[in-house]
N, C-alpha and C. Protein backbone atom coordinates (compact mmCIF):
# COMPACT_ATOMS: atom_id res chain seq x y z
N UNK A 1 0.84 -1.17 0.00
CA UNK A 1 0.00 0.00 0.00
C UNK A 1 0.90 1.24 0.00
N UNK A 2 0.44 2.52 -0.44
CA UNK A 2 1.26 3.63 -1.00
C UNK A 2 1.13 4.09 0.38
N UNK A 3 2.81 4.57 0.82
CA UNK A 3 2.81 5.63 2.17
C UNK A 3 1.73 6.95 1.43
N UNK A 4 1.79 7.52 0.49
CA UNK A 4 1.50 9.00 0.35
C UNK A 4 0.00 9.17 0.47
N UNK A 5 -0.36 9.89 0.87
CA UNK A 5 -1.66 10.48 1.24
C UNK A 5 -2.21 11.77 1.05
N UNK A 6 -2.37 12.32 0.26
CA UNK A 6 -2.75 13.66 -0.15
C UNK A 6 -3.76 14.45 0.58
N UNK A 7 -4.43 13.63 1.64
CA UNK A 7 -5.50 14.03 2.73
C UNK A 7 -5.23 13.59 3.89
N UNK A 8 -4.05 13.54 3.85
CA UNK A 8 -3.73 12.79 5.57
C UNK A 8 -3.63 14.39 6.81
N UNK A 9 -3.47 15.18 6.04
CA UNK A 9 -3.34 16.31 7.27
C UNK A 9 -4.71 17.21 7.61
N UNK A 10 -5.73 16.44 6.38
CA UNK A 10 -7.36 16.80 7.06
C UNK A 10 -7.55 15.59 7.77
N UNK A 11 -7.16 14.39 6.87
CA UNK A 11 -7.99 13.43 8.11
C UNK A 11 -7.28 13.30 9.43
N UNK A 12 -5.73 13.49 9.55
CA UNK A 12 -5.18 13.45 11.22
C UNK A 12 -6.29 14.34 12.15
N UNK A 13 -6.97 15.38 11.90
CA UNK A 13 -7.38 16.51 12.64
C UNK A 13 -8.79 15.85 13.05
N UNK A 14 -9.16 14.70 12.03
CA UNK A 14 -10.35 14.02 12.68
C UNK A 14 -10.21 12.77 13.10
N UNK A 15 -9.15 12.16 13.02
CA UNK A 15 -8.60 10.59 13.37
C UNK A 15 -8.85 10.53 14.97
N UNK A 16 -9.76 9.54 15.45
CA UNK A 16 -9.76 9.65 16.99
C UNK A 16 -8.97 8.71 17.42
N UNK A 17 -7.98 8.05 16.70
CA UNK A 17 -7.80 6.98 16.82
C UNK A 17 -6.60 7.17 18.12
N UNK A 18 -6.51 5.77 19.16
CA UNK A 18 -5.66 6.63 20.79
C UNK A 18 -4.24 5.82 20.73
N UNK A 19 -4.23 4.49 19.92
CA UNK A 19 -2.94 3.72 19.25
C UNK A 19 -1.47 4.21 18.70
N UNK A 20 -0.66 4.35 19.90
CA UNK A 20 0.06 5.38 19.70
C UNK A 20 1.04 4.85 18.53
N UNK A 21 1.53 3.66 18.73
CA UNK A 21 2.05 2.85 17.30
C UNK A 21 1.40 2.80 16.16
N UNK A 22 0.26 3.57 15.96
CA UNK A 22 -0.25 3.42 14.64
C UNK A 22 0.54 3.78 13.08
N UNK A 23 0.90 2.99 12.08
CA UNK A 23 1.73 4.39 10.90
C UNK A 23 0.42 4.53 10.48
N UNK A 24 -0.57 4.06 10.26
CA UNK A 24 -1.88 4.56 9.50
C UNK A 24 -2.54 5.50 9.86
N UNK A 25 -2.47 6.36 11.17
CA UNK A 25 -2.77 7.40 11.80
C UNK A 25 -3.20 8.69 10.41
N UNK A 26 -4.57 8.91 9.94
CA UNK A 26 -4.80 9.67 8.68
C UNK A 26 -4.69 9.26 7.35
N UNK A 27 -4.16 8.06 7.73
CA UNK A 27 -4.36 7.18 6.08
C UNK A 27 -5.16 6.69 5.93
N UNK A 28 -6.80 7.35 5.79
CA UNK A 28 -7.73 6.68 5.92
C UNK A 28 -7.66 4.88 5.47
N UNK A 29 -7.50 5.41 4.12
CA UNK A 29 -7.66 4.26 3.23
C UNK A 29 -6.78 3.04 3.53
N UNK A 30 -5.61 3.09 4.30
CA UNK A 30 -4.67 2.57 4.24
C UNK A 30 -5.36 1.44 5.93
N UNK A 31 -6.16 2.09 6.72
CA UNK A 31 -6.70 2.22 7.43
C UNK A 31 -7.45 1.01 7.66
N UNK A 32 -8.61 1.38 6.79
CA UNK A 32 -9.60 0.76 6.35
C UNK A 32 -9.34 -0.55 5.87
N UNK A 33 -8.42 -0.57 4.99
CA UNK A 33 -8.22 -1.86 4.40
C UNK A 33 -7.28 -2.83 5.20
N UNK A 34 -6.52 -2.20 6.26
CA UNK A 34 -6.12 -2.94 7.71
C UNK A 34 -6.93 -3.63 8.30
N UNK A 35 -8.02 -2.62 8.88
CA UNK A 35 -8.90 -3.39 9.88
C UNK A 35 -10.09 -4.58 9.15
N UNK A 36 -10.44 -4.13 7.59
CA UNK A 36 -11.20 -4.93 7.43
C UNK A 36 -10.82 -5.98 7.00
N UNK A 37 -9.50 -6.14 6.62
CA UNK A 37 -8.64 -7.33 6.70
C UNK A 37 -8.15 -8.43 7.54
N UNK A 38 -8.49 -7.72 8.74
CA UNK A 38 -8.54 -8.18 10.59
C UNK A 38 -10.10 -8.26 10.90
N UNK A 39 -11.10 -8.36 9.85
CA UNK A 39 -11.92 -8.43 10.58
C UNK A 39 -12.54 -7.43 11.53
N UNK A 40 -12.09 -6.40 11.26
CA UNK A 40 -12.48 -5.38 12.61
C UNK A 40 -12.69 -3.92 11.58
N UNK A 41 -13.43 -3.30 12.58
CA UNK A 41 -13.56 -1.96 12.18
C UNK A 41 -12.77 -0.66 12.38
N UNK A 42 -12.11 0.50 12.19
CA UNK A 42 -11.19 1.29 12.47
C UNK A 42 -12.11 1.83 13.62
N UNK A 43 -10.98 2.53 14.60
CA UNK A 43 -11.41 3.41 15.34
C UNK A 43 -12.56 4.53 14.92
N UNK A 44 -12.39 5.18 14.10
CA UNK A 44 -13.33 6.25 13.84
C UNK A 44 -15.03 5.84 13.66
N UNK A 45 -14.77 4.34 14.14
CA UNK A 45 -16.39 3.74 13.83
C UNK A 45 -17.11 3.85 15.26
N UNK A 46 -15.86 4.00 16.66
CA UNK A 46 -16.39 4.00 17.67
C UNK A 46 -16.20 5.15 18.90
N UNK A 47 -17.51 5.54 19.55
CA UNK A 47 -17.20 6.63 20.48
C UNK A 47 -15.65 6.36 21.14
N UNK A 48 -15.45 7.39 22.11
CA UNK A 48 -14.03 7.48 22.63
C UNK A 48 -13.92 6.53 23.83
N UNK A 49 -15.29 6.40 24.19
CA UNK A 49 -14.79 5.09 25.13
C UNK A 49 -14.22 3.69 24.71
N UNK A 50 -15.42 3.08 23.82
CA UNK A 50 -15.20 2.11 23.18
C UNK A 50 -13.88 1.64 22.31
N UNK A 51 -13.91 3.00 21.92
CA UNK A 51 -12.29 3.18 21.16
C UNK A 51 -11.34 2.74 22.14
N UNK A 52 -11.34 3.22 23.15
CA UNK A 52 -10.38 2.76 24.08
C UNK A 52 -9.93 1.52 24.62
N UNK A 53 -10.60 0.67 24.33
CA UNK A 53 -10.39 -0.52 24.62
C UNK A 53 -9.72 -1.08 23.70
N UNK A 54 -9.75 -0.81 22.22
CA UNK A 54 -9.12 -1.13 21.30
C UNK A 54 -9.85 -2.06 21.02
N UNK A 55 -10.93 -2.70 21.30
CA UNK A 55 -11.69 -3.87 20.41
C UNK A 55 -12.06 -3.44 19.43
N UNK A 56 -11.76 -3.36 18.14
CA UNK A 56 -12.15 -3.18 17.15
C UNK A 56 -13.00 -4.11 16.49
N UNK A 57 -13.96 -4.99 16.81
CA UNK A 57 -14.00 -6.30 16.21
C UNK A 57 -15.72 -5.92 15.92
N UNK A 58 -16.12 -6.30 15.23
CA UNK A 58 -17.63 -5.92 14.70
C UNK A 58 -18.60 -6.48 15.68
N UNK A 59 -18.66 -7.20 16.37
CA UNK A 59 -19.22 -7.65 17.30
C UNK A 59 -19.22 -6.12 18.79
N UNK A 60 -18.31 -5.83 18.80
CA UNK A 60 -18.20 -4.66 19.57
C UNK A 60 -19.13 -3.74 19.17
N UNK A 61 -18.70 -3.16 17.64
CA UNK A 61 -19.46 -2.10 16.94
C UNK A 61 -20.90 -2.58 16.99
N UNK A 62 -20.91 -3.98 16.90
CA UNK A 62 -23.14 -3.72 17.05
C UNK A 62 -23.33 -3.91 18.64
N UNK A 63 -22.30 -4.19 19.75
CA UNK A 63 -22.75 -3.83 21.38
C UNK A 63 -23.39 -2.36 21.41
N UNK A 64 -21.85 -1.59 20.87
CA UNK A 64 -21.93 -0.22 21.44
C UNK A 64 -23.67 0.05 20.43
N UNK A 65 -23.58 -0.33 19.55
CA UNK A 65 -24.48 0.10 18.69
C UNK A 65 -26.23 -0.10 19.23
N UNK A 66 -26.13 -1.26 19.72
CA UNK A 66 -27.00 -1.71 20.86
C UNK A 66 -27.98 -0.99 22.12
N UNK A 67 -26.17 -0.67 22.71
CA UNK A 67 -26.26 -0.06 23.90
C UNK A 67 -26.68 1.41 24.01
N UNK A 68 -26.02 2.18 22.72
CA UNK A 68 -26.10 3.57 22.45
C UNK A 68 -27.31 3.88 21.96
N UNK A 69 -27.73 3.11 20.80
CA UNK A 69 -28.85 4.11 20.36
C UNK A 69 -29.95 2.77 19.73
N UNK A 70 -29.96 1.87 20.66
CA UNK A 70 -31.30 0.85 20.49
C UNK A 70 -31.38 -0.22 19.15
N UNK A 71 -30.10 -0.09 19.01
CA UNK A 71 -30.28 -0.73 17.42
C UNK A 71 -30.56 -2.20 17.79
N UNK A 72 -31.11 -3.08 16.99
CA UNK A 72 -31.31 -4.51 17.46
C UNK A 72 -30.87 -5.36 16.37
């Protein structure tokens, strides 16, 4: 995957992501195709708590999703 990113210094300013080892930190794309490769969803899919735990795993995303706003 290409280091260069031509939008990485808008998306850093919205990246919530708290993984201090991250290199994908604003690479959206680079991002994306990480986690859904792991099975999991990027940070920016989950409030700042949830984020924090680092479970990224889709099963998480429909808890919080659950828990937050009634989804079934």
């Amino acid at each position: 995957m290409s280091t260069n990113c031509t939008g990485k210094s808008e998306n850093i300013k919205k990246c919530n992501c708290t993984y201090q080892g991250c290199d994908k930190k604003g690479k959206c794309c680079e991002c994306l195709h990480y986690h859904l490769a792991m099975k999991q969803l990027p940070a920016c899919c989950f409030p700042a708590d949830a984020e924090a735990s680092y479970d990224r795993s889709f099963r998480k995303f429909v808890e919080v999703c659950h828990t937050r706003h009634g989804i079934q």
